[in-house]
Protein backbone atom coordinates (compact mmCIF):
# COMPACT_ATOMS: atom_id res chain seq x y z
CA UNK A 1 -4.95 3.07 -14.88
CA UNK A 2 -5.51 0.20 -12.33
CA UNK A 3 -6.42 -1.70 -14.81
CA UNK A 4 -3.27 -1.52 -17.15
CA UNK A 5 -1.16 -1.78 -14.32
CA UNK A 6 -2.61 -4.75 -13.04
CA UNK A 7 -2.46 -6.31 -17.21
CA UNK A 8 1.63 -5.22 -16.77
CA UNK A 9 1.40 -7.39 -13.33
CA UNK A 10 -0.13 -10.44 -14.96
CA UNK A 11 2.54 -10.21 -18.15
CA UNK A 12 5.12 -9.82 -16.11
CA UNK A 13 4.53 -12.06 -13.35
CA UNK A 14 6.23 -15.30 -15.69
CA UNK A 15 9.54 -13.63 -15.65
CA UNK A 16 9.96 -13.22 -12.08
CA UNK A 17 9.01 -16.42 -11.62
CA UNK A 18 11.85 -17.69 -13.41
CA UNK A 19 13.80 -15.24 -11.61
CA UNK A 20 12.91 -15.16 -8.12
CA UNK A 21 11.95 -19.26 -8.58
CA UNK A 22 15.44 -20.20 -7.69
CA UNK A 23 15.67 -19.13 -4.30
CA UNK A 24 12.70 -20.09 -1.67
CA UNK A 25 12.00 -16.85 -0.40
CA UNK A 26 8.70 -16.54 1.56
CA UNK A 27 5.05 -16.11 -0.09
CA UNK A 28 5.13 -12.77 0.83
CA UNK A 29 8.68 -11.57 0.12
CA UNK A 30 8.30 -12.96 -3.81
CA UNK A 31 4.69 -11.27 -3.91
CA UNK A 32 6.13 -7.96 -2.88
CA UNK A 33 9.38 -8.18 -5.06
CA UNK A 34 6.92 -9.56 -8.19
CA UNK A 35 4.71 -6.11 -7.92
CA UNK A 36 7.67 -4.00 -7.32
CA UNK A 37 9.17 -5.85 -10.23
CA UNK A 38 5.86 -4.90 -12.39
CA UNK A 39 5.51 -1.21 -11.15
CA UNK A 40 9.02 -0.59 -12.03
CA UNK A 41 8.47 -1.96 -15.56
CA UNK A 42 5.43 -0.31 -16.07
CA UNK A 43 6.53 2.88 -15.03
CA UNK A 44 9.47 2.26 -16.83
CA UNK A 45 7.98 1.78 -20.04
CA UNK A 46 5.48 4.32 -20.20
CA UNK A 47 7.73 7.20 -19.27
CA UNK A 48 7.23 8.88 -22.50
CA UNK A 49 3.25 8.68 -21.85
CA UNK A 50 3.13 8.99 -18.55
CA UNK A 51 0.23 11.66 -17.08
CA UNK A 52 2.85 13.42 -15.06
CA UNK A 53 4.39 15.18 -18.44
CA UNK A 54 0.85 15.62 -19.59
CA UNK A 55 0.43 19.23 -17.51
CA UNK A 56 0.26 22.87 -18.03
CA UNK A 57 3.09 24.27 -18.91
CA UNK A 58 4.94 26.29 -16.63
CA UNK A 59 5.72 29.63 -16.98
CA UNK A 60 6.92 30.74 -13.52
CA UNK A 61 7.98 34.12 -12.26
CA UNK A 62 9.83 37.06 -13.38
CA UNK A 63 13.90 36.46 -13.42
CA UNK A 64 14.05 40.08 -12.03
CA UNK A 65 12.46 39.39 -8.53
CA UNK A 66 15.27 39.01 -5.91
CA UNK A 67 16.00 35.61 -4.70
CA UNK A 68 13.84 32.38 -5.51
CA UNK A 69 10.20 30.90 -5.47
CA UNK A 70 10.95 27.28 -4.59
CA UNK A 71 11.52 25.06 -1.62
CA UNK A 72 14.81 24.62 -3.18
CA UNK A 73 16.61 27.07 -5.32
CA UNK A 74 18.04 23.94 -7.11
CA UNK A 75 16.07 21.15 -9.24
CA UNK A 76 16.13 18.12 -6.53
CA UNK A 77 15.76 14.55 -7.25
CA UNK A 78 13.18 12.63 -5.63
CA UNK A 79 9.82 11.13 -5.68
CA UNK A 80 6.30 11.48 -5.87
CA UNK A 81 2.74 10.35 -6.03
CA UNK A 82 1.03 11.24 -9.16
CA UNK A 83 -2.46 10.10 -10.17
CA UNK A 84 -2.29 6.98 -7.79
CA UNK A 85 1.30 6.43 -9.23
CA UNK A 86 4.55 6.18 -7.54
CA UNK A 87 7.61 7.91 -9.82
CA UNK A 88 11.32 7.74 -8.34
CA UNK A 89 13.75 9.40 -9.74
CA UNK A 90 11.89 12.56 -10.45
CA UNK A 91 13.26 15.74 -10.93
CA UNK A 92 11.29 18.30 -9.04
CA UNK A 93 10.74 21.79 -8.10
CA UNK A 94 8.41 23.10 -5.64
CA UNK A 95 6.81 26.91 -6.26
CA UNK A 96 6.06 27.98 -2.86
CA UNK A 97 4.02 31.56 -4.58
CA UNK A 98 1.59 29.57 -6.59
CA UNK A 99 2.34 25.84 -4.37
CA UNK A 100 2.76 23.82 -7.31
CA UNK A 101 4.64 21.13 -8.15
CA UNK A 102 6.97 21.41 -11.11
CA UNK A 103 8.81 18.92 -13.17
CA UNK A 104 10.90 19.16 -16.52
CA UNK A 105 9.33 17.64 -19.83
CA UNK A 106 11.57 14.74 -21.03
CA UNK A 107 11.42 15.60 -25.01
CA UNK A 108 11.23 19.86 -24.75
CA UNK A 109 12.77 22.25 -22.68
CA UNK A 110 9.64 23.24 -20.71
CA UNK A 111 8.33 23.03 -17.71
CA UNK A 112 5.10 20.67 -16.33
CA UNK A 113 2.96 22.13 -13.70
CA UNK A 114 1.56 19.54 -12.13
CA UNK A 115 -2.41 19.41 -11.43
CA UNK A 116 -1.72 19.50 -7.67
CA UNK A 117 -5.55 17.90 -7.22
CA UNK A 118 -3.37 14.34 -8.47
CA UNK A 119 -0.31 15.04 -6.12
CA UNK A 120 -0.80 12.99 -3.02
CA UNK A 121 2.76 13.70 -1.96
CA UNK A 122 6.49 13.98 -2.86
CA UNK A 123 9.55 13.57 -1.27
CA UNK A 124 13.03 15.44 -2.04
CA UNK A 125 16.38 15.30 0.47
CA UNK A 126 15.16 16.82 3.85
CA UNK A 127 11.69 17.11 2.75
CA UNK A 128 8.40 14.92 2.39
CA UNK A 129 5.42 17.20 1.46
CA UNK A 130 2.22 15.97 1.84
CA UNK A 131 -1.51 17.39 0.43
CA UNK A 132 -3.68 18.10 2.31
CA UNK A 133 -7.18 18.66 1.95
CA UNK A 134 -9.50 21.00 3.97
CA UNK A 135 -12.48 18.77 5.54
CA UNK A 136 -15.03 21.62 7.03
CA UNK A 137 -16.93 17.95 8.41
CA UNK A 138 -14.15 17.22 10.54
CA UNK A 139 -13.01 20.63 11.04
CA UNK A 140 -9.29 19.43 10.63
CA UNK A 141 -8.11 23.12 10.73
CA UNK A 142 -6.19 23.40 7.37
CA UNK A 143 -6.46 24.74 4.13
CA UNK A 144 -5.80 22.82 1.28
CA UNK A 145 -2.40 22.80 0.14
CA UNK A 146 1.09 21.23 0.85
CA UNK A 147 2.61 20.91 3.68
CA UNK A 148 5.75 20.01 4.95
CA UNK A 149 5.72 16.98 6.98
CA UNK A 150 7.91 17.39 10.01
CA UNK A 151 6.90 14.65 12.13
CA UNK A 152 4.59 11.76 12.16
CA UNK A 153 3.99 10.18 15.08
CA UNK A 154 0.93 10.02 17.69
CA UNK A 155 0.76 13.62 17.07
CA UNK A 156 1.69 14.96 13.70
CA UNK A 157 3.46 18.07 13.08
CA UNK A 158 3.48 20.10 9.61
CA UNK A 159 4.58 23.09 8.18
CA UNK A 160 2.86 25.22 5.77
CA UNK A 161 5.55 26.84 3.88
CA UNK A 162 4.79 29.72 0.92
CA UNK A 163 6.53 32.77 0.08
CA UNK A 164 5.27 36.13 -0.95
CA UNK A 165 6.82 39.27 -3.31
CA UNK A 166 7.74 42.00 -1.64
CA UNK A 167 7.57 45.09 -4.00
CA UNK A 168 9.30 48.44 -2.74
CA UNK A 169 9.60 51.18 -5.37
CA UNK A 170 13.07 53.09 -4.78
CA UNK A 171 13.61 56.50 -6.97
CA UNK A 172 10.61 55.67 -9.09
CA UNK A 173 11.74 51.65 -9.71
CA UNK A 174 10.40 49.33 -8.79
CA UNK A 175 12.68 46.66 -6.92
CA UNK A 176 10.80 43.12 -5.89
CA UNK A 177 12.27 39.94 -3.80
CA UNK A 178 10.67 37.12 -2.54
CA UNK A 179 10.22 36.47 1.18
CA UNK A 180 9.33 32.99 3.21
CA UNK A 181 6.65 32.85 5.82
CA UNK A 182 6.20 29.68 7.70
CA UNK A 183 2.91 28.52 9.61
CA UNK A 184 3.17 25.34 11.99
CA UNK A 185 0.66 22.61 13.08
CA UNK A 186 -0.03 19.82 15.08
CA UNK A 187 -2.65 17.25 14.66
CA UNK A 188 -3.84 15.71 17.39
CA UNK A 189 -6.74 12.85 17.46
CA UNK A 190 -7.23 14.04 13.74
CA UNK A 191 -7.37 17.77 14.17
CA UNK A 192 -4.63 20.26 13.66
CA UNK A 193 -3.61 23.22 15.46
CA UNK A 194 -2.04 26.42 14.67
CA UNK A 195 0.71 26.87 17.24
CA UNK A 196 2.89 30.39 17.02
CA UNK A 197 4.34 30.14 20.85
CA UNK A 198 5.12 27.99 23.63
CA UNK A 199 2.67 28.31 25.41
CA UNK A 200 0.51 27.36 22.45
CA UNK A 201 2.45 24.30 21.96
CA UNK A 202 2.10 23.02 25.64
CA UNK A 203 -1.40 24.24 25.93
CA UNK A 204 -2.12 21.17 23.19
CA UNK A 205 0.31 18.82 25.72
CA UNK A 206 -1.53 19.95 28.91
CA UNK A 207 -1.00 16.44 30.76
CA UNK A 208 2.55 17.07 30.17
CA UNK A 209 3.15 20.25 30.49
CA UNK A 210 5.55 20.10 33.63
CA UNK A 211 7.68 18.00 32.34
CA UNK A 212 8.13 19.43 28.93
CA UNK A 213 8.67 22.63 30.74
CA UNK A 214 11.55 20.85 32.27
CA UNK A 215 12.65 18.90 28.73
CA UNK A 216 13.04 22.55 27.55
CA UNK A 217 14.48 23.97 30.39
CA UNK A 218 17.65 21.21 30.98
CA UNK A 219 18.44 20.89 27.28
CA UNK A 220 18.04 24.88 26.82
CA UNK A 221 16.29 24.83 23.88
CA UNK A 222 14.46 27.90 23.18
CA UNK A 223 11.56 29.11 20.85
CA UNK A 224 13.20 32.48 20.06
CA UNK A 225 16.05 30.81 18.54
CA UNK A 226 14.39 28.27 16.49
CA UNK A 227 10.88 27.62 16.21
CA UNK A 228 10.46 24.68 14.13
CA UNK A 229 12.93 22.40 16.24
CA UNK A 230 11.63 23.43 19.42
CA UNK A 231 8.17 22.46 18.20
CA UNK A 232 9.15 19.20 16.57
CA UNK A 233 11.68 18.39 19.40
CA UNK A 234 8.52 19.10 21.96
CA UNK A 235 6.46 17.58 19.94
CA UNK A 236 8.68 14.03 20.17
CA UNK A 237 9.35 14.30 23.74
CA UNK A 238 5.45 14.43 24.05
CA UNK A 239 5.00 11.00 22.54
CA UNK A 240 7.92 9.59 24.62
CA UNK A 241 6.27 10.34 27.75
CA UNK A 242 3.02 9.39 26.84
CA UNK A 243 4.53 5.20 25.86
């Protein structure tokens, strides 16, 4: 694959010459518009081949199970990272039981389910999902999945989002819905952390901790009411003081 895209590179490479020629941008500025020029006609013209639509198919869940499996209950434009290449303009879906990645065929009706061992990430509106993969060496402290990247800074904050079915059998039928469960981490100095509570949270921000306590305290946020911003929000505040 490296190789064909660096064959479109050379091909192309003429053309936006002539184009970009005209103006005197800087070395750099032409060489970065020339490969973005030569990704985006390589991707372009291999759509119909490309190794993204060459997946499973996917069947997904029963129609009768209350609510929805995905991130999003809607197909959302975005992009991702596929096999070392970069797609925009993707439609996606995100199964949060099985925590694939899904994407509509362009000449059939089906569904692709992606082989998530290629995904390196994807982005959608509110969301960039990362993979991440277990390292026992390191003891990094995850399990191999996505995750939802909530902040990336000096520390790093994720979320491991998947959802379960609930099955509860009223007069003899069976009635199933879907329900979320949400897991939060933060890496620090390359390992991450499970944190459920605040004291969790500030016991990973020890040097800190009094004035986070007060960072909470005079803009009254509160773990009760929202977990996931008071752990980013913390989280931020943590890497301001520590400039």
């Amino acid at each position: 694959m490296k190789y064909a895209v660096l064959r479109v590179i050379l091909l192309v490479l003429l053309p936006v010459c002539a184009v970009f020629g005209q103006s005197a941008l800087p070395d750099s500025s032409f060489r970065d518009q020339a490969v973005r020029y030569a990704h985006n006609r390589y991707v372009g013209s291999t759509l119909d081949q490309a190794r993204i639509y060459n997946g499973a198919e996917y069947v997904g869940h029963s129609p009768r199970i209350k609510g929805h499996p995905y991130l999003d209950s809607l197909w959302q434009v975005g992009s991702i990272t596929y096999d070392g290449i970069v797609y925009d303009n993707i439609r996606l879906l995100y199964d949060l039981v099985d925590d694939v990645v899904v994407v509509p065929h362009l000449d059939s009706v089906y569904r692709v389910r992606l082989q998530s061992i290629k995904v390196s990430r994807f982005s959608i509106p509110n969301h960039t999902v990362v993979r991440m993969v277990s390292d026992t060496a390191a003891k990094n402290g995850l399990r191999t999945g996505f995750y939802d990247q909530l902040y990336d800074g000096r520390l790093k904050v994720l979320a491991k989002r998947n959802k379960t079915i609930q099955t509860e059998f009223v007069q003899n039928t069976a009635k199933e819905e879907y329900l979320i469960h949400n897991s939060y981490y933060i890496g620090k100095n390359g390992v991450y952390y499970s944190v459920k509570s605040k004291r969790s949270v500030l016991n990973l921000m020890a040097d800190q901790k009094k004035a986070l306590r007060r960072y909470l305290r005079e803009n009254r946020i509160k773990f009760s009411e929202n977990r996931e911003i008071a752990i980013v929000k913390l989280t931020q505040q943590y890497d301001a003081f520590s400039r």
